[in-house]
PDB file of N, CA and C in Angstrom:
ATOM      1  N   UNK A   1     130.408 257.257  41.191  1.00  0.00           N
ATOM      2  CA  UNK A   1     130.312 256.566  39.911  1.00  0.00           C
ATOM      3  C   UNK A   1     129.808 255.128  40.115  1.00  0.00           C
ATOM      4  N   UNK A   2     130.049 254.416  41.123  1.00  0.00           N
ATOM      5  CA  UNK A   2     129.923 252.951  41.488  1.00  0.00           C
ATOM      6  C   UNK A   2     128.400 253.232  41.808  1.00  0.00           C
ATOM      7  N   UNK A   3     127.828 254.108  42.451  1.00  0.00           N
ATOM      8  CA  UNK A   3     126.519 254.097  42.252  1.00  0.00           C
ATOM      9  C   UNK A   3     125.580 254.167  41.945  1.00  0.00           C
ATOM     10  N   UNK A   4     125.894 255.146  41.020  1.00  0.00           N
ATOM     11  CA  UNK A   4     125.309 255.251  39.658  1.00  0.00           C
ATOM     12  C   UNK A   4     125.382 253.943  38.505  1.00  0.00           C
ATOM     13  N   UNK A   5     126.218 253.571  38.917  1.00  0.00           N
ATOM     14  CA  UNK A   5     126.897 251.794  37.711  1.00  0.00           C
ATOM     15  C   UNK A   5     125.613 250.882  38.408  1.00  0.00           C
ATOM     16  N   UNK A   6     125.891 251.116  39.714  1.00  0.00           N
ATOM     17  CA  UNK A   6     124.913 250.082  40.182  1.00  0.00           C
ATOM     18  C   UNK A   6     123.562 250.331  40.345  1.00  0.00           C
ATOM     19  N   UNK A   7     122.713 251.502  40.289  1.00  0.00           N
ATOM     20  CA  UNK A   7     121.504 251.857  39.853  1.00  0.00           C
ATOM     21  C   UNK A   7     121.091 251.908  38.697  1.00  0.00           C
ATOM     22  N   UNK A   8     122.167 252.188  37.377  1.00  0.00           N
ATOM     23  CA  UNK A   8     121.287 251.998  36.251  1.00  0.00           C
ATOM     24  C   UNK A   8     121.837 250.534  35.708  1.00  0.00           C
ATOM     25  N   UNK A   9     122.708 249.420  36.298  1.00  0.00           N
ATOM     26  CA  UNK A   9     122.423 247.916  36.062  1.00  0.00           C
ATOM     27  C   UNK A   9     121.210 247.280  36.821  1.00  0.00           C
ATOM     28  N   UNK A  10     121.050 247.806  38.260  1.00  0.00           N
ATOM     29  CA  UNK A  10     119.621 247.197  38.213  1.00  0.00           C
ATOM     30  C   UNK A  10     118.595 247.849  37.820  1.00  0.00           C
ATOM     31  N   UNK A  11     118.002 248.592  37.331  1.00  0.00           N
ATOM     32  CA  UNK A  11     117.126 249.787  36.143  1.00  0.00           C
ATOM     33  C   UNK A  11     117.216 248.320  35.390  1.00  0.00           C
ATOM     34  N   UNK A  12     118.487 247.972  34.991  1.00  0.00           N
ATOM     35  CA  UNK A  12     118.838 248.207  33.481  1.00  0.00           C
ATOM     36  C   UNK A  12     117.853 246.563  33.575  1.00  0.00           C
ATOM     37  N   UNK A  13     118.207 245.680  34.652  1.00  0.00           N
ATOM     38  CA  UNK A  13     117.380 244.652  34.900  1.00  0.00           C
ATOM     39  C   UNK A  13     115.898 244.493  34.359  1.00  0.00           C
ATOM     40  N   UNK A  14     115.532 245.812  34.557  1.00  0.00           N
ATOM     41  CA  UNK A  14     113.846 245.731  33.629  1.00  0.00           C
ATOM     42  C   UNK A  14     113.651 245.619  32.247  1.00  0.00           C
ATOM     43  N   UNK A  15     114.411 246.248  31.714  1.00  0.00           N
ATOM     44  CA  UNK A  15     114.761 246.396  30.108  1.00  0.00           C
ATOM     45  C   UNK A  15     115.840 245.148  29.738  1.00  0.00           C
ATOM     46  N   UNK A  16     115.638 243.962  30.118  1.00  0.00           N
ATOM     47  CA  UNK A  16     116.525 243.300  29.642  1.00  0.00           C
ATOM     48  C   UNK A  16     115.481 242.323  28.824  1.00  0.00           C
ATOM     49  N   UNK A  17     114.746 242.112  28.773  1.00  0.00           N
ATOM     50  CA  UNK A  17     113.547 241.853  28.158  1.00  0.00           C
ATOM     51  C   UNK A  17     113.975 240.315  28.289  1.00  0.00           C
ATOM     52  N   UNK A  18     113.659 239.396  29.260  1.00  0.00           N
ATOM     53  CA  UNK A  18     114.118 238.142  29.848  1.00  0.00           C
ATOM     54  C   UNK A  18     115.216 237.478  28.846  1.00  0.00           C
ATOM     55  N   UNK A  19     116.403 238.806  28.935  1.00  0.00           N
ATOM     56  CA  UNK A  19     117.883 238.372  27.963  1.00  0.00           C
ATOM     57  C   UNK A  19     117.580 237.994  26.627  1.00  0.00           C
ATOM     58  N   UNK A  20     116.350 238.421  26.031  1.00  0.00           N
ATOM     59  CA  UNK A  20     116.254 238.183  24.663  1.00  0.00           C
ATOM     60  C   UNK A  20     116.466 238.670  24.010  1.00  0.00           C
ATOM     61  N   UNK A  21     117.268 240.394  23.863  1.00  0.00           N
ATOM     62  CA  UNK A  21     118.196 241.165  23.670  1.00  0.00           C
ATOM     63  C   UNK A  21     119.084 240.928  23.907  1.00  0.00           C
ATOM     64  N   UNK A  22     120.601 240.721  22.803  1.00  0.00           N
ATOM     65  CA  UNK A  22     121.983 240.449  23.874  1.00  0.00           C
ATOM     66  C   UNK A  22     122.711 241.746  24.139  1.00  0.00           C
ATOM     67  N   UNK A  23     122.423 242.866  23.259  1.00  0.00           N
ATOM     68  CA  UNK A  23     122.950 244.182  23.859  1.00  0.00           C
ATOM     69  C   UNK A  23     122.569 243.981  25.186  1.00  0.00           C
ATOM     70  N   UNK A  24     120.986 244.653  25.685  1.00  0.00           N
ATOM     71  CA  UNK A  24     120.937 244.797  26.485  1.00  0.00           C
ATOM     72  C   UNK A  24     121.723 243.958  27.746  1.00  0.00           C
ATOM     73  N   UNK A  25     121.332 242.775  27.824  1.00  0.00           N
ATOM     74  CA  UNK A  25     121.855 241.636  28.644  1.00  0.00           C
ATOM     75  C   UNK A  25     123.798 242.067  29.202  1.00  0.00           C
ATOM     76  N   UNK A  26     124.297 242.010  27.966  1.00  0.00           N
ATOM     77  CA  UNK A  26     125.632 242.978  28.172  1.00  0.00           C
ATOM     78  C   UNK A  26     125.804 243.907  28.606  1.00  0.00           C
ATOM     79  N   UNK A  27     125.081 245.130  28.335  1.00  0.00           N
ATOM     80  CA  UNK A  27     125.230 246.250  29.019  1.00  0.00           C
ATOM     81  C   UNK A  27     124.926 246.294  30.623  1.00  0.00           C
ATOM     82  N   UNK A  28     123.773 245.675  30.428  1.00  0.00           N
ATOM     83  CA  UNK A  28     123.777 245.463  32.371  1.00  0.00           C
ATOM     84  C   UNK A  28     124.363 244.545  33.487  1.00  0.00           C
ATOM     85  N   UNK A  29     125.024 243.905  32.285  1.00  0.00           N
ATOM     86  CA  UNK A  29     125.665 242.952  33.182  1.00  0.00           C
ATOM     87  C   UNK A  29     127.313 243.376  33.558  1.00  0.00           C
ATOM     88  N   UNK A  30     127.576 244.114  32.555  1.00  0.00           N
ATOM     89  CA  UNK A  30     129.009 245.123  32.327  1.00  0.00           C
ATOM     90  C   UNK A  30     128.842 246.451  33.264  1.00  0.00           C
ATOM     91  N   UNK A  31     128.010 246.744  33.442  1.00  0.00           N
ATOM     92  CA  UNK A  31     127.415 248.029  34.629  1.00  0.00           C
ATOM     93  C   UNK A  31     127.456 246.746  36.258  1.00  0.00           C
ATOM     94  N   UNK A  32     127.305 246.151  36.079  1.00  0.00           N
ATOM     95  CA  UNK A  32     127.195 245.182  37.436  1.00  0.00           C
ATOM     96  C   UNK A  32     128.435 244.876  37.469  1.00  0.00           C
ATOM     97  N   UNK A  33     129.366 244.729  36.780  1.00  0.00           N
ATOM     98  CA  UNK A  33     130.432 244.253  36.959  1.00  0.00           C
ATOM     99  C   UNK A  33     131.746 245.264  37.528  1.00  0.00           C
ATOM    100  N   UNK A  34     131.660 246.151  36.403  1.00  0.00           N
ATOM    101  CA  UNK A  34     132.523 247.416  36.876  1.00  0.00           C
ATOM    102  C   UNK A  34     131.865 248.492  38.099  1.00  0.00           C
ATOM    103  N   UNK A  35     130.561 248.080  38.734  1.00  0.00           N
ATOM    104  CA  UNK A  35     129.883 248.602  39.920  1.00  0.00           C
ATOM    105  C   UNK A  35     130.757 247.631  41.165  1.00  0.00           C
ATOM    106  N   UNK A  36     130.526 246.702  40.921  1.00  0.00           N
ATOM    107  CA  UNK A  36     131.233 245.699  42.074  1.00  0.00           C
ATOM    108  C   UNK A  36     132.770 245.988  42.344  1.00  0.00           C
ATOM    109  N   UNK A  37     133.649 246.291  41.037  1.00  0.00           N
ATOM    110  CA  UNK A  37     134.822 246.700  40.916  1.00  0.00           C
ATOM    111  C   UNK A  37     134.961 247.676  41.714  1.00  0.00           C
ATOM    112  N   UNK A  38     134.656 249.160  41.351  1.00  0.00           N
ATOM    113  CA  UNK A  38     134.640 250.324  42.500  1.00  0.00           C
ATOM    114  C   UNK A  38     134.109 249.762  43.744  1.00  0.00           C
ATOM    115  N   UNK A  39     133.195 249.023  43.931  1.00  0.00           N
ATOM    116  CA  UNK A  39     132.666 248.692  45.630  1.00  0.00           C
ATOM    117  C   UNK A  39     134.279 248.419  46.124  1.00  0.00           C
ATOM    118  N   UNK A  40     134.828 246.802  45.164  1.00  0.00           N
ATOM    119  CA  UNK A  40     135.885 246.624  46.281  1.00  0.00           C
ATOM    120  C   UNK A  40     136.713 247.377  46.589  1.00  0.00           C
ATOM    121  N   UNK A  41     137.244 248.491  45.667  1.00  0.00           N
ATOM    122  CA  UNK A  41     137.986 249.554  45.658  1.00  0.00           C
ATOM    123  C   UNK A  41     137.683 250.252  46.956  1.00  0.00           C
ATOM    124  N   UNK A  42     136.485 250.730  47.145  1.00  0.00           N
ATOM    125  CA  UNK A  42     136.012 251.348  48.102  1.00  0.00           C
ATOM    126  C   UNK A  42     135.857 250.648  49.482  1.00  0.00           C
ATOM    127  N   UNK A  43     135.924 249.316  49.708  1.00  0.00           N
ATOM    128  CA  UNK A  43     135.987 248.939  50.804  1.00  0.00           C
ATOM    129  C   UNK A  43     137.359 248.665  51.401  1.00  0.00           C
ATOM    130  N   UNK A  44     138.195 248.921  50.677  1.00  0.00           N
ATOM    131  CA  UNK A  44     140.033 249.070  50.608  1.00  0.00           C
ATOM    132  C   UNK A  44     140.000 250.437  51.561  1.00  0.00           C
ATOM    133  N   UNK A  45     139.177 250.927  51.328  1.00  0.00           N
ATOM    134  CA  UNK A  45     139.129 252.839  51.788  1.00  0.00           C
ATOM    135  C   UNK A  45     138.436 252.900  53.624  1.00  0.00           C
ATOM    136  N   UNK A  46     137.582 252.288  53.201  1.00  0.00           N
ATOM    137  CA  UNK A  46     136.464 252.384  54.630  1.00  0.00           C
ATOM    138  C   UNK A  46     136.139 250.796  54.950  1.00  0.00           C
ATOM    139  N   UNK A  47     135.847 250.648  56.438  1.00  0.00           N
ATOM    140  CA  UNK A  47     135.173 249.215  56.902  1.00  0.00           C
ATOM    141  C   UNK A  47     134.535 248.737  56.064  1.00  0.00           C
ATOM    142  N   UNK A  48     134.218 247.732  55.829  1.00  0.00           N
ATOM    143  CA  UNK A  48     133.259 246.953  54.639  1.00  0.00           C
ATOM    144  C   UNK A  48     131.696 246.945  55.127  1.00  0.00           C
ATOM    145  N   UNK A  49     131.766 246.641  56.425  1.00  0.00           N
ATOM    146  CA  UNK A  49     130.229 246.708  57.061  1.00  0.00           C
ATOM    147  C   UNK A  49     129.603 247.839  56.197  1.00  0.00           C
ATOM    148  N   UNK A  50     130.457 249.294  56.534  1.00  0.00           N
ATOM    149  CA  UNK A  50     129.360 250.924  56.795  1.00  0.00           C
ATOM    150  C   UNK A  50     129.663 250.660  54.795  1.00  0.00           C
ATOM    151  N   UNK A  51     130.496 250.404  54.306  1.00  0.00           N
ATOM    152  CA  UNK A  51     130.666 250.757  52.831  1.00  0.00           C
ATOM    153  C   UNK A  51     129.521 249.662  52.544  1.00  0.00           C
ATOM    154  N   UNK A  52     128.823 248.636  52.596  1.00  0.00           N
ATOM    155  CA  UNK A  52     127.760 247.728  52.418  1.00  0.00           C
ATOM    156  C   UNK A  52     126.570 248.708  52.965  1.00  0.00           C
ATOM    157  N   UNK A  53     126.645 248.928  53.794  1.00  0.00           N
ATOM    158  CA  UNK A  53     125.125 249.600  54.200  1.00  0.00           C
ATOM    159  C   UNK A  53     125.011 250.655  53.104  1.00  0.00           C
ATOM    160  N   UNK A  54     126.096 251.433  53.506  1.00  0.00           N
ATOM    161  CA  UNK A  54     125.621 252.829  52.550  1.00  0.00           C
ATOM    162  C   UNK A  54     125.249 252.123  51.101  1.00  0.00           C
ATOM    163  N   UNK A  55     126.258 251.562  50.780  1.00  0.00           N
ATOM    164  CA  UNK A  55     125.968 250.910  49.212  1.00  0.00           C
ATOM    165  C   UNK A  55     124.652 250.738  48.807  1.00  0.00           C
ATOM    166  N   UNK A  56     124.021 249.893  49.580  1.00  0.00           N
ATOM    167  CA  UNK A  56     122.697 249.410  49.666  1.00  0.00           C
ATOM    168  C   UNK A  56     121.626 250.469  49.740  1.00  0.00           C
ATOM    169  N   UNK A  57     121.983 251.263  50.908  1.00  0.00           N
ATOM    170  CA  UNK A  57     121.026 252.356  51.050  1.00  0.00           C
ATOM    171  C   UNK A  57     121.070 253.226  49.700  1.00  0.00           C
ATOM    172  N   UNK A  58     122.183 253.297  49.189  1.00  0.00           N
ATOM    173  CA  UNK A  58     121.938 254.441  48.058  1.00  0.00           C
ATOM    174  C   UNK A  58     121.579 253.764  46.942  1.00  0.00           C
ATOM    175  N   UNK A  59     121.984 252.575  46.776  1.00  0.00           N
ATOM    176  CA  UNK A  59     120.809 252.110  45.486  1.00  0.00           C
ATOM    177  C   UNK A  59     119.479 251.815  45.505  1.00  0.00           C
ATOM    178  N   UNK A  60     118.934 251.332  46.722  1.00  0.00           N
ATOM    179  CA  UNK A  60     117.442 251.239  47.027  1.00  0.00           C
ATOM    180  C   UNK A  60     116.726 252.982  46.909  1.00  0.00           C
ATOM    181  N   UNK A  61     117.720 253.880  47.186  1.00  0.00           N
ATOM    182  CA  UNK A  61     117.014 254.718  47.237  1.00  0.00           C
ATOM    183  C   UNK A  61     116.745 255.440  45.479  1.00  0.00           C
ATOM    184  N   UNK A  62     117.961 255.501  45.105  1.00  0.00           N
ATOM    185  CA  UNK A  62     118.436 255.614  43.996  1.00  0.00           C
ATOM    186  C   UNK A  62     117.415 254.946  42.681  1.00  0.00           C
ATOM    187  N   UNK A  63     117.500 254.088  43.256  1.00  0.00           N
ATOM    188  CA  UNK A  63     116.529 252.954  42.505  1.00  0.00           C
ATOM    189  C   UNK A  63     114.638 253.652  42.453  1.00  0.00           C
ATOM    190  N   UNK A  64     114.495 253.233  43.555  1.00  0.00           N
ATOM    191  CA  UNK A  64     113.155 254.352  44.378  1.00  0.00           C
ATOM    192  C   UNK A  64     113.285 255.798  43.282  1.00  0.00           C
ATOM    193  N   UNK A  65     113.968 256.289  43.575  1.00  0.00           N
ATOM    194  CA  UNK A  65     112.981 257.416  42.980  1.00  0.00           C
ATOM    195  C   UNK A  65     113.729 257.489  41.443  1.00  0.00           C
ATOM    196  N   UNK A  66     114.245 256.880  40.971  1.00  0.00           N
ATOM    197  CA  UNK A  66     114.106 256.932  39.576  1.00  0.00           C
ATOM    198  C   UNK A  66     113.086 256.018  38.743  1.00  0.00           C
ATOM    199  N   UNK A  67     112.565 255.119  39.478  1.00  0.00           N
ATOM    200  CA  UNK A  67     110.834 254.680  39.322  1.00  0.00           C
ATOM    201  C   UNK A  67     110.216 255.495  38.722  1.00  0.00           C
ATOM    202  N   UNK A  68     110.166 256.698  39.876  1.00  0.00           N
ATOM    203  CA  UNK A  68     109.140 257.451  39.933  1.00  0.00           C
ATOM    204  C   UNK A  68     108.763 258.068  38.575  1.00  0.00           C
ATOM    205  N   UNK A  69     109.651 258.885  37.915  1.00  0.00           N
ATOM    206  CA  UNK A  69     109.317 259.154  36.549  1.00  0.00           C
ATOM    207  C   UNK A  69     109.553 258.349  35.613  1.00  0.00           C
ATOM    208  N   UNK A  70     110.429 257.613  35.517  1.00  0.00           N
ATOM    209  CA  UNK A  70     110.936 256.527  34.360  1.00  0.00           C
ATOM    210  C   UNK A  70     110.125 255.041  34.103  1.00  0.00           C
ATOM    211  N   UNK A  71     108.993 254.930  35.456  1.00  0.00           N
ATOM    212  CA  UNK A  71     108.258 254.032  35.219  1.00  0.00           C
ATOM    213  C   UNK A  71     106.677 254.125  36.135  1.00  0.00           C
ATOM    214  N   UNK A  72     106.720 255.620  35.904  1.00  0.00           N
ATOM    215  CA  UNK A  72     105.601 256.208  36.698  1.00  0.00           C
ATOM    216  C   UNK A  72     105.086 255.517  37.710  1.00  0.00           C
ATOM    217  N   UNK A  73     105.872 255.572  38.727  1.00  0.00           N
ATOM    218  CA  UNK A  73     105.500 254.494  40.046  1.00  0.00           C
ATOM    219  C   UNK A  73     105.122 256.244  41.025  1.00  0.00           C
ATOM    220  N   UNK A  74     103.863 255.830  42.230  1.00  0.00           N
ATOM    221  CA  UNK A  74     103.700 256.747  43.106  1.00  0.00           C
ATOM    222  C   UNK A  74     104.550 257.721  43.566  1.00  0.00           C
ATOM    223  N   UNK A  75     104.410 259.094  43.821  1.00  0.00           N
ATOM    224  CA  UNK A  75     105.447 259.635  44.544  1.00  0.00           C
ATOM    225  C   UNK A  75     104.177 259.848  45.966  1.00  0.00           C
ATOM    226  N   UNK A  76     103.847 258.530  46.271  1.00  0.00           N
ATOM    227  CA  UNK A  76     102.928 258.982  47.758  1.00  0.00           C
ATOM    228  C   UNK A  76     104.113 259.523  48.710  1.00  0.00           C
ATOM    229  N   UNK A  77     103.417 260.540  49.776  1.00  0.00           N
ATOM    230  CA  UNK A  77     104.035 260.789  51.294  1.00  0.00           C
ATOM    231  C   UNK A  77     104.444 259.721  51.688  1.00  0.00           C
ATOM    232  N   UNK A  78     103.969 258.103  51.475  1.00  0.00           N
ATOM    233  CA  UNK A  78     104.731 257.568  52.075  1.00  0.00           C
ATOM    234  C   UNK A  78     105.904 256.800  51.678  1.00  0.00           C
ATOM    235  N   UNK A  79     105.749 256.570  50.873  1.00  0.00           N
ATOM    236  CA  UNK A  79     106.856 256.143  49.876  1.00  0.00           C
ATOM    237  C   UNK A  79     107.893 257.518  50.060  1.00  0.00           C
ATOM    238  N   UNK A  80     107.202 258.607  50.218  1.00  0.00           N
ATOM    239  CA  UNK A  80     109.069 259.437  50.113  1.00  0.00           C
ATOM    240  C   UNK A  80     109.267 259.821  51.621  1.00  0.00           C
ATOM    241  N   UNK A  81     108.498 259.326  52.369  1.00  0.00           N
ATOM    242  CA  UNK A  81     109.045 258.915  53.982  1.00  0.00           C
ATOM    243  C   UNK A  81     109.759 257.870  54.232  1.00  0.00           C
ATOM    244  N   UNK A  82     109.701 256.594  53.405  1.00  0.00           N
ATOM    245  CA  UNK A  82     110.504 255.871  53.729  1.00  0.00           C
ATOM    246  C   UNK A  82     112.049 255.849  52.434  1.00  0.00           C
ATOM    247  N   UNK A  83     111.721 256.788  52.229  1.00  0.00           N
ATOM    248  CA  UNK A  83     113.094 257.038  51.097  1.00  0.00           C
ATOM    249  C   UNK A  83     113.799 258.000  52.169  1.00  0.00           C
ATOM    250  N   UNK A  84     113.134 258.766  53.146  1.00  0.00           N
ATOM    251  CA  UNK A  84     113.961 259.656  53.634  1.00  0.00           C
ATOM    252  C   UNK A  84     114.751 259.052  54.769  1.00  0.00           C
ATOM    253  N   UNK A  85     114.016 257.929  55.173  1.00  0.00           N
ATOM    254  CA  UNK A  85     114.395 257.292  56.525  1.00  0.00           C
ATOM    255  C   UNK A  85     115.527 256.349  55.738  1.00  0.00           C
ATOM    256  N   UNK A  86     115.650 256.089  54.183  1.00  0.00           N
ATOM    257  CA  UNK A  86     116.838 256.003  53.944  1.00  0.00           C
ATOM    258  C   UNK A  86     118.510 256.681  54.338  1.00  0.00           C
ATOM    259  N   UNK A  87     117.775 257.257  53.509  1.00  0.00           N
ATOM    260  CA  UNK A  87     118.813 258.881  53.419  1.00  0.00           C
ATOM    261  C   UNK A  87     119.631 258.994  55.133  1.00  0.00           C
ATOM    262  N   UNK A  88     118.505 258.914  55.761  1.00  0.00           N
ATOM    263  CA  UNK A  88     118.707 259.264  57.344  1.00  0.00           C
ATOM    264  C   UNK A  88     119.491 258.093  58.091  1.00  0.00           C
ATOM    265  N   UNK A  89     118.468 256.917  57.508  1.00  0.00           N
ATOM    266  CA  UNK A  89     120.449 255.379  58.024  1.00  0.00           C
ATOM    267  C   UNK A  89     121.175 255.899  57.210  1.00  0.00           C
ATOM    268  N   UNK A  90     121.693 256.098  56.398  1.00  0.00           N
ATOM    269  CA  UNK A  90     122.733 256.041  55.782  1.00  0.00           C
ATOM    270  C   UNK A  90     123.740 257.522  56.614  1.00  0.00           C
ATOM    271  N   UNK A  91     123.044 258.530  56.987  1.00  0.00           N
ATOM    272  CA  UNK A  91     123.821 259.634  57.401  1.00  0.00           C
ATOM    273  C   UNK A  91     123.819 259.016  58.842  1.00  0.00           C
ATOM    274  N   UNK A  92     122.880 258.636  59.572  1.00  0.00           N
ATOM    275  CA  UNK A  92     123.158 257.987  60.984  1.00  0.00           C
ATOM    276  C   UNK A  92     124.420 257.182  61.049  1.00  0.00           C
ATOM    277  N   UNK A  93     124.623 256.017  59.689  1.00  0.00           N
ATOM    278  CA  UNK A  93     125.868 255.288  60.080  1.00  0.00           C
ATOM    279  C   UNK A  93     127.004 255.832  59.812  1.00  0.00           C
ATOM    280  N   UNK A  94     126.856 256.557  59.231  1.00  0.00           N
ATOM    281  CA  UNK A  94     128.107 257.850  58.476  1.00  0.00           C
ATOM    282  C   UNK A  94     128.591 258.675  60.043  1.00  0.00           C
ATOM    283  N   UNK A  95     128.067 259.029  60.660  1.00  0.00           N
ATOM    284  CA  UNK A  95     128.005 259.920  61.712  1.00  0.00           C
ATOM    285  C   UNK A  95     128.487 259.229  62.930  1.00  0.00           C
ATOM    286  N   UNK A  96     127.966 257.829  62.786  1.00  0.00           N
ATOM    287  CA  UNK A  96     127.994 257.275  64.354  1.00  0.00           C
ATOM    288  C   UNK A  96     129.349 256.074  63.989  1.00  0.00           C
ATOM    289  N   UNK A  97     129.813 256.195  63.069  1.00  0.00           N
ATOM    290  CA  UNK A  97     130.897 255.668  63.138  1.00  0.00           C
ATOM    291  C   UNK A  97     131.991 256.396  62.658  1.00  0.00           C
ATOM    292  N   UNK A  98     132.084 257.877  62.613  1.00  0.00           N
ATOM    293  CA  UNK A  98     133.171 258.981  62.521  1.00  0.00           C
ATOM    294  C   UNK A  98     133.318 259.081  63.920  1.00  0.00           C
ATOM    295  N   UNK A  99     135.111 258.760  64.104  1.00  0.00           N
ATOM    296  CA  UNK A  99     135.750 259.462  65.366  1.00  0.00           C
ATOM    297  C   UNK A  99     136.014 260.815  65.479  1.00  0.00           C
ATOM    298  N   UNK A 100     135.240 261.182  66.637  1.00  0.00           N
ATOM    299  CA  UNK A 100     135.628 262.164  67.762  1.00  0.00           C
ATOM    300  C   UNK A 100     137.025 262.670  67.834  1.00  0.00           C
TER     301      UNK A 100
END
């Protein structure tokens, strides 16, 4: 849920139409807020380092390909090579910091 809060507040960043809407401005700033909320929640749970990376990784990616149709940005090979080499830190740090 926190990642989703935090992919469609920064989305929501484009449509804020430089805060000259105050809905909008609210709504994404209320999605940023209760996104940060679950983060700290979640770093109560796991190291803060790997809960920051992943965080990051899944909204850049998150972010990335909901571009793709919602603001018709490329789906080049390479652009979804480096979405995968997301995907892939994020399971690398997942992996390499689970004990044996």
């Amino acid at each position: 849920m926190a990642e989703l809060l935090e992919i469609g507040w920064t989305t929501g960043l484009y449509y804020t139409d430089s805060f000259t809407r105050l809905w909008l401005p609210i709504a994404t700033l209320s999605a940023a807020w209760l996104s940060f909320c679950l983060f700290v929640i979640t770093v109560q749970q796991i190291p803060s380092s790997k809960a920051y990376a992943i965080w990051i990784g899944i909204e850049t990616m998150g972010v990335a390909m909901f571009e793709i149709p919602c603001f018709e940005k490329p789906a080049s090979m390479v652009r979804m090579l480096f979405i995968l080499s997301i995907v892939a830190g994020i399971m690398g740090l997942t992996l390499s910091s689970t004990p044996h």
